[in-house]
C-alpha atoms as a PDB file:
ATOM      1  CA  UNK A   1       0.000   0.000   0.000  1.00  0.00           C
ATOM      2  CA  UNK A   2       2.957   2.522   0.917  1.00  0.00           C
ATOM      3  CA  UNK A   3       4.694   1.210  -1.482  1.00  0.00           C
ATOM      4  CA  UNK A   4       2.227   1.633  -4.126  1.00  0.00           C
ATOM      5  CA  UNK A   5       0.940   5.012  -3.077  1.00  0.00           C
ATOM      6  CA  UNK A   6      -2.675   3.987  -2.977  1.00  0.00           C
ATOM      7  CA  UNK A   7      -4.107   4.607   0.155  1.00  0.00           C
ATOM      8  CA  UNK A   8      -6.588   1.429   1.125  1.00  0.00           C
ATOM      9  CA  UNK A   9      -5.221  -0.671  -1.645  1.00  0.00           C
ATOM     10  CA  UNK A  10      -4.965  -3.229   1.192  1.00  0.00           C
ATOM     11  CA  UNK A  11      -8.547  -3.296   1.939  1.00  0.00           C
ATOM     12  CA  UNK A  12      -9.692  -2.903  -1.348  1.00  0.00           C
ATOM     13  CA  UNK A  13      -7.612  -6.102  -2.736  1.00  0.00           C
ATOM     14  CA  UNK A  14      -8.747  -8.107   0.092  1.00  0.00           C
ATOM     15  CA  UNK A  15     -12.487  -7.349  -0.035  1.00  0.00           C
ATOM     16  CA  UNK A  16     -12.134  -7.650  -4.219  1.00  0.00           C
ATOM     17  CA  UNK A  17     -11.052 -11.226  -3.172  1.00  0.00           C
ATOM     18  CA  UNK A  18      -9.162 -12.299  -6.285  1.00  0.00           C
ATOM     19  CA  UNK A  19      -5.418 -12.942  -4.960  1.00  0.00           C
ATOM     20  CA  UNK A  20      -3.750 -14.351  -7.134  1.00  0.00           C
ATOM     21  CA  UNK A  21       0.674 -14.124  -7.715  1.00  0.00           C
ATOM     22  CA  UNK A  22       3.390 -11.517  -7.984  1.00  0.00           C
ATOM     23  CA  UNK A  23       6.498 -11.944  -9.626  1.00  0.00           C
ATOM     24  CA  UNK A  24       9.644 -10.069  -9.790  1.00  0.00           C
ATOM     25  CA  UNK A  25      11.471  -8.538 -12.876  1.00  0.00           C
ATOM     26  CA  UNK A  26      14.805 -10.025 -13.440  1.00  0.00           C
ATOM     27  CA  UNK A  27      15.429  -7.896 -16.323  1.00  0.00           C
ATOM     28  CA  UNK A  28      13.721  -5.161 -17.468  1.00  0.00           C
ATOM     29  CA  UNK A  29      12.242  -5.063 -21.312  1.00  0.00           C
ATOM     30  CA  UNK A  30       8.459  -4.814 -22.599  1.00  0.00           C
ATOM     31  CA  UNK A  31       5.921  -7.417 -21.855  1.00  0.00           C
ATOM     32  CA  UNK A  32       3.022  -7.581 -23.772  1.00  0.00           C
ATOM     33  CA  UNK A  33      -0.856  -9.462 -23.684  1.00  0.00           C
ATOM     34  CA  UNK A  34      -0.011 -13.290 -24.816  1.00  0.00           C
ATOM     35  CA  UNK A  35       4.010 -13.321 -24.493  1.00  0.00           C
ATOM     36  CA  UNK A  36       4.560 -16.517 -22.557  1.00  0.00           C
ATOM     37  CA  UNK A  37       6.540 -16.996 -18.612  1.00  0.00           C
ATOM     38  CA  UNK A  38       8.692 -19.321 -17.760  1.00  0.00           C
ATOM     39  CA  UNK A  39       7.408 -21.068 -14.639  1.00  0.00           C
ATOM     40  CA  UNK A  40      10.770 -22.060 -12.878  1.00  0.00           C
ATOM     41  CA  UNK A  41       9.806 -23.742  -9.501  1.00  0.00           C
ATOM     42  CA  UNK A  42       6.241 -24.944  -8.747  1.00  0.00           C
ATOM     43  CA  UNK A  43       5.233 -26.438  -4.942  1.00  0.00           C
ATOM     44  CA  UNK A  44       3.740 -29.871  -5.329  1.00  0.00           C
ATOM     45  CA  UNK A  45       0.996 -29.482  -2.479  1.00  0.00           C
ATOM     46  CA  UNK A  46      -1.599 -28.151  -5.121  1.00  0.00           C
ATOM     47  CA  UNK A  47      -2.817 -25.481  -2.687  1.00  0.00           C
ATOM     48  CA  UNK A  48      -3.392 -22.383  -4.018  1.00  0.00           C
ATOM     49  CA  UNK A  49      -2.846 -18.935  -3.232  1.00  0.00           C
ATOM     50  CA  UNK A  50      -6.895 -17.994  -2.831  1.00  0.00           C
ATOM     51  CA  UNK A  51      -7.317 -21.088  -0.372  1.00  0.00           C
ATOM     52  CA  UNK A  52      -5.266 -19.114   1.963  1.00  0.00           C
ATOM     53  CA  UNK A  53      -6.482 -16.124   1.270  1.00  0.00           C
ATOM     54  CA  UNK A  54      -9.688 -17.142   1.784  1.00  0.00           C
ATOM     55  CA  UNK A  55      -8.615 -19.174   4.912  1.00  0.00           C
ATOM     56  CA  UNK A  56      -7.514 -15.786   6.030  1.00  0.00           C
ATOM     57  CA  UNK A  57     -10.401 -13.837   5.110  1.00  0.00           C
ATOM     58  CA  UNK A  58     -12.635 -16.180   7.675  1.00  0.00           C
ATOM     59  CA  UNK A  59     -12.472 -19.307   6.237  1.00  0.00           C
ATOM     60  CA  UNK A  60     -10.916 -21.187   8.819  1.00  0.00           C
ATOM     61  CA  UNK A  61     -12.293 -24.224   8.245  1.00  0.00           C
ATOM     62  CA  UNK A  62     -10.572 -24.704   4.759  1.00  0.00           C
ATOM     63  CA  UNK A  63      -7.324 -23.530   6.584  1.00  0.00           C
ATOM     64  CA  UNK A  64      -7.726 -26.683   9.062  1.00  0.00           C
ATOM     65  CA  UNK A  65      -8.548 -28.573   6.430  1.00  0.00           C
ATOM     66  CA  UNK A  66      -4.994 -27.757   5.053  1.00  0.00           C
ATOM     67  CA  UNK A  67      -2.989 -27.807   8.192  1.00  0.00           C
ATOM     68  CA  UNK A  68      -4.838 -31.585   8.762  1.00  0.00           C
ATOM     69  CA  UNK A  69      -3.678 -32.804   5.630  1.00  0.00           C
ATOM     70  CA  UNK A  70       0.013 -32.542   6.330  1.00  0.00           C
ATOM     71  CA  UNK A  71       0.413 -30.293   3.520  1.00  0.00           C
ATOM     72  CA  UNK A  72       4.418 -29.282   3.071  1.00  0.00           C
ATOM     73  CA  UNK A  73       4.002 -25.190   3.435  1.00  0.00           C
ATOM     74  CA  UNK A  74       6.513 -22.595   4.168  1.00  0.00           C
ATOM     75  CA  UNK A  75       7.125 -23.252   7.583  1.00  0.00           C
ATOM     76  CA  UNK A  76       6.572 -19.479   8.338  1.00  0.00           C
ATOM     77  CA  UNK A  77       3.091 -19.942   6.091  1.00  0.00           C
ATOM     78  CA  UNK A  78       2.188 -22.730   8.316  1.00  0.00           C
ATOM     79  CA  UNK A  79       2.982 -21.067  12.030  1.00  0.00           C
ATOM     80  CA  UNK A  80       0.980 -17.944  11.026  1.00  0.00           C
ATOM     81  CA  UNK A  81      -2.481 -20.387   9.472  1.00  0.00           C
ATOM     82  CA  UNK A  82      -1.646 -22.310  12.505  1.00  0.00           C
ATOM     83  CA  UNK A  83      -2.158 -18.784  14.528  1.00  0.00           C
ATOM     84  CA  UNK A  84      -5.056 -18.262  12.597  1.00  0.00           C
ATOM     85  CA  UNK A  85      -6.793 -20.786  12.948  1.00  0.00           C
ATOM     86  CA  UNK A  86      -5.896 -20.954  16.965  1.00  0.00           C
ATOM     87  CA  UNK A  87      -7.443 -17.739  17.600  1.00  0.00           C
ATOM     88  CA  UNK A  88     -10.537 -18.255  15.753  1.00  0.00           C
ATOM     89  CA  UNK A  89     -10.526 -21.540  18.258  1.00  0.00           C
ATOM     90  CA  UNK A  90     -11.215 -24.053  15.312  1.00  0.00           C
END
């Protein structure tokens, strides 16, 4: 949000509720509609980015579901879902 300069951005792109990734630029150029990415490391788990985010956004049973199934997260991922999902006493 500070970085952007857009005040509320946060809120806004949580209550929008369509996370999805962010990538860095390794080298700069122009990127235009339909040029192709190289996908260089992809986790096995098959969870994705808006089962978390919705997990965070009050679905805590889907983030149980998750931590249940032995799922190999970020460790740092899995202690703050873990948090989560403590506080909301599921």
């Amino acid at each position: 949000q500070a970085w952007l300069d857009e005040p509320q951005w946060v809120k806004r792109f949580t209550e929008h509720g369509a996370p999805g990734a962010y990538f860095s630029v390794e080298t700069e150029g122009v990127v235009a509609a339909g040029d192709s990415i190289l996908v260089l490391d992809s986790p096995e788990h098959g969870v994705t980015i808006g089962e978390v985010f919705d997990g965070r956004r009050g679905d805590v049973a889907r983030l149980r579901l998750l931590l249940d199934e032995g799922v190999d997260l970020d460790p740092k991922l899995s202690a703050e879902l873990e948090k989560t999902v403590r506080l909301a006493g599921a």
